[in-house]
Protein backbone atom coordinates (compact mmCIF):
# COMPACT_ATOMS: atom_id res chain seq x y z
CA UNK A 1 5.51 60.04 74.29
CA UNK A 2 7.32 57.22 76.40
CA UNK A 3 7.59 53.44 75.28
CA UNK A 4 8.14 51.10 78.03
CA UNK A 5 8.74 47.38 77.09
CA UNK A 6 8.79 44.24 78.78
CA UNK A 7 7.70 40.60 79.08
CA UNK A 8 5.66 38.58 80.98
CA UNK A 9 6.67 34.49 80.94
CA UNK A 10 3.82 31.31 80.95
CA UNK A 11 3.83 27.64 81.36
CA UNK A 12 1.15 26.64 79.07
CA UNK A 13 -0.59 22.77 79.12
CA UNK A 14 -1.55 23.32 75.14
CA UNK A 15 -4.68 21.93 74.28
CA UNK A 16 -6.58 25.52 74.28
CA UNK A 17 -5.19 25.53 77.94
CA UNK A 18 -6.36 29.83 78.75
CA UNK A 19 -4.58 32.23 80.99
CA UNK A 20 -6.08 35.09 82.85
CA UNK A 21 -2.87 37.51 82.38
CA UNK A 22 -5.21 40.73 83.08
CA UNK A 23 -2.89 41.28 86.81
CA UNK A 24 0.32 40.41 84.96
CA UNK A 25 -0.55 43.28 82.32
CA UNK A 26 -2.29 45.87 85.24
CA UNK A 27 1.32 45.01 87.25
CA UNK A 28 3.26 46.00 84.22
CA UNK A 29 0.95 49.37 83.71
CA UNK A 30 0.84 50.29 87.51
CA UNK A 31 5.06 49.84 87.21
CA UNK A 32 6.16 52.11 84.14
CA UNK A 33 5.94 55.12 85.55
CA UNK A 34 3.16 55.96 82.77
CA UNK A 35 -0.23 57.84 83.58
CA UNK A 36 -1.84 57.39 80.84
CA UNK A 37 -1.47 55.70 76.89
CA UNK A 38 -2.37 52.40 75.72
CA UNK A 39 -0.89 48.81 76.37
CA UNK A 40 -0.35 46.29 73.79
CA UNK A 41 0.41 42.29 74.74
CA UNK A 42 1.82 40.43 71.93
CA UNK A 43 2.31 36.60 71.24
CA UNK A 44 5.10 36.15 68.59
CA UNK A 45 4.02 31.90 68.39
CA UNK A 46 1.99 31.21 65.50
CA UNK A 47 -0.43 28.97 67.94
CA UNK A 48 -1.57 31.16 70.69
CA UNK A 49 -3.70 34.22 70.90
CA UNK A 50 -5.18 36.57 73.01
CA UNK A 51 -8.78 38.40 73.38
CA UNK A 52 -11.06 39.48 76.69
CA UNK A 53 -13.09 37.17 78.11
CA UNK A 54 -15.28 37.12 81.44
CA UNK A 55 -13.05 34.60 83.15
CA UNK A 56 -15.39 32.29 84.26
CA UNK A 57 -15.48 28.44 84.33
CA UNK A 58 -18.73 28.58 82.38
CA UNK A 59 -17.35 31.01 79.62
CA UNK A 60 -13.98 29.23 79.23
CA UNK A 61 -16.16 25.89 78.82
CA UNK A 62 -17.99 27.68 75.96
CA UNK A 63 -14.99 29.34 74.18
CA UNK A 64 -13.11 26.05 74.21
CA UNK A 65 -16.35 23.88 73.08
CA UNK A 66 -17.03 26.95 70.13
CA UNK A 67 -13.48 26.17 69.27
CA UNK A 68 -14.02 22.82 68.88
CA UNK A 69 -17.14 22.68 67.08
CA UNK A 70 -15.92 25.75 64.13
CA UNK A 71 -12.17 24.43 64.29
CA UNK A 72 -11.97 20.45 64.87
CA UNK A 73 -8.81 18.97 65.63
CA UNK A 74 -9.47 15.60 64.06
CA UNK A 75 -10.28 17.21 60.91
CA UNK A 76 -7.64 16.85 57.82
CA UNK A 77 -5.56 19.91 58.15
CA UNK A 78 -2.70 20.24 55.00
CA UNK A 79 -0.17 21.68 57.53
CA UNK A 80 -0.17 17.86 59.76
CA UNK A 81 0.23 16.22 55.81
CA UNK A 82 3.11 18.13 55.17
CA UNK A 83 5.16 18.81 59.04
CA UNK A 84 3.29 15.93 60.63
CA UNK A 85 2.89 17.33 64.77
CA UNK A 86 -0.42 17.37 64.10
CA UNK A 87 -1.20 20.99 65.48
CA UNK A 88 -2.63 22.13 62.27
CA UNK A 89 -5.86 23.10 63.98
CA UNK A 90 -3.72 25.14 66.41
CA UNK A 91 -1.93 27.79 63.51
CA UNK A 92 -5.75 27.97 62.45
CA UNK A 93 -7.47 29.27 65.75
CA UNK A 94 -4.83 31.30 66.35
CA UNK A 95 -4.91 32.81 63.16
CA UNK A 96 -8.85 33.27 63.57
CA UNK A 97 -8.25 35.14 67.02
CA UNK A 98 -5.26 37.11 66.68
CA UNK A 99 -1.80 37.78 67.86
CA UNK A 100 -2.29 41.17 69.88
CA UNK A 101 -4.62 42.86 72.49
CA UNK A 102 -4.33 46.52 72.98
CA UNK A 103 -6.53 48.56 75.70
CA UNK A 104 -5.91 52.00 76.75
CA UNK A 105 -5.06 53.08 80.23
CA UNK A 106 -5.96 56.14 82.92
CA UNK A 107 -4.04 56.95 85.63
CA UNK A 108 -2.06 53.72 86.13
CA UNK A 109 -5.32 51.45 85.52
CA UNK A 110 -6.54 49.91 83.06
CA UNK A 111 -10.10 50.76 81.52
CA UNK A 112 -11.33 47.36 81.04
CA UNK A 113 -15.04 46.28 81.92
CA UNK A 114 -15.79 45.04 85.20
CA UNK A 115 -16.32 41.33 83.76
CA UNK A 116 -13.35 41.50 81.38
CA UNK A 117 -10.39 40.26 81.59
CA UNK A 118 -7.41 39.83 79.39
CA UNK A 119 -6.69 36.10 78.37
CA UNK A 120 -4.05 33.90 76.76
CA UNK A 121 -4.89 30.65 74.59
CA UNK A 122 -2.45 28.50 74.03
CA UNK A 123 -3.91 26.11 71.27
CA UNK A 124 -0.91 24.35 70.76
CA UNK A 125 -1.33 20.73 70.97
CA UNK A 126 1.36 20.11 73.62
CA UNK A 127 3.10 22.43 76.60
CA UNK A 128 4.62 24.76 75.78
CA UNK A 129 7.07 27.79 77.73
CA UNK A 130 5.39 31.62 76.46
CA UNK A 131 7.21 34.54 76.02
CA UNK A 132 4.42 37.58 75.70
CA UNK A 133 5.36 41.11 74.79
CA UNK A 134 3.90 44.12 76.72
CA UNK A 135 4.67 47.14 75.01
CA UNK A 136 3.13 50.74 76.67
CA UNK A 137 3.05 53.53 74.97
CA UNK A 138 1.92 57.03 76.74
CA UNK A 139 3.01 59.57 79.26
């Protein structure tokens, strides 16, 4: 078993600003000289996350509007009381979505659905410069 490891860089807005990274992480696959294993992107921020969407204006609208409507940013959050930047609502969404993706891959490609592709969410509530880790694992 080989581990290949790299990273792929973003310019985020914030906001719930979403990334379709699904070439990036195909690129990175295609590249490592691995036929088959499994690829896992990583966020190490506290405020992002990552998941599979159909990337689609329509579907983005309703991710971001579900976000608002379980997760409110004008709510009282303890986190803005005590650091005051006022991204409280961010360290919460991320939490609810998660840190990592991981999909398996076949002969260079990945075996994702024809409507799915793999997206970043930067719920931070200003820019912000991402550092994502793509670890594959496989031979």
């Amino acid at each position: 078993m080989t581990i290949k490891t790299l990273t792929i860089n973003l310019n985020t807005k914030g906001n719930a600003d979403i990334q379709d990274i699904t070439n990036q992480v195909s690129q990175a696959v295609a590249e490592s000289g691995l036929n088959d294993g499994v690829v896992t992107v990583f966020t190490p921020s506290s405020t992002s996350g990552l998941t599979t969407i159909e990337y689609e204006s329509g579907c983005l609208s309703d991710l971001r509007r579900l976000f608002d409507e379980i997760i409110d940013p004008a709510r009282h959050y303890a986190h803005n009381a005590r650091w005051g930047d006022g991204n409280g609502h961010s360290h919460v969404r991320a939490a609810m979505l998660g840190a990592s993706f991981s999909v398996p891959f076949v002969n260079r490609r990945l075996t994702l659905g024809t409507w799915q592709q793999i997206i970043f969410i930067d719920f931070d509530n200003r820019q912000r410069r991402r550092e994502l880790v793509v670890q594959m694992m496989g031979e």
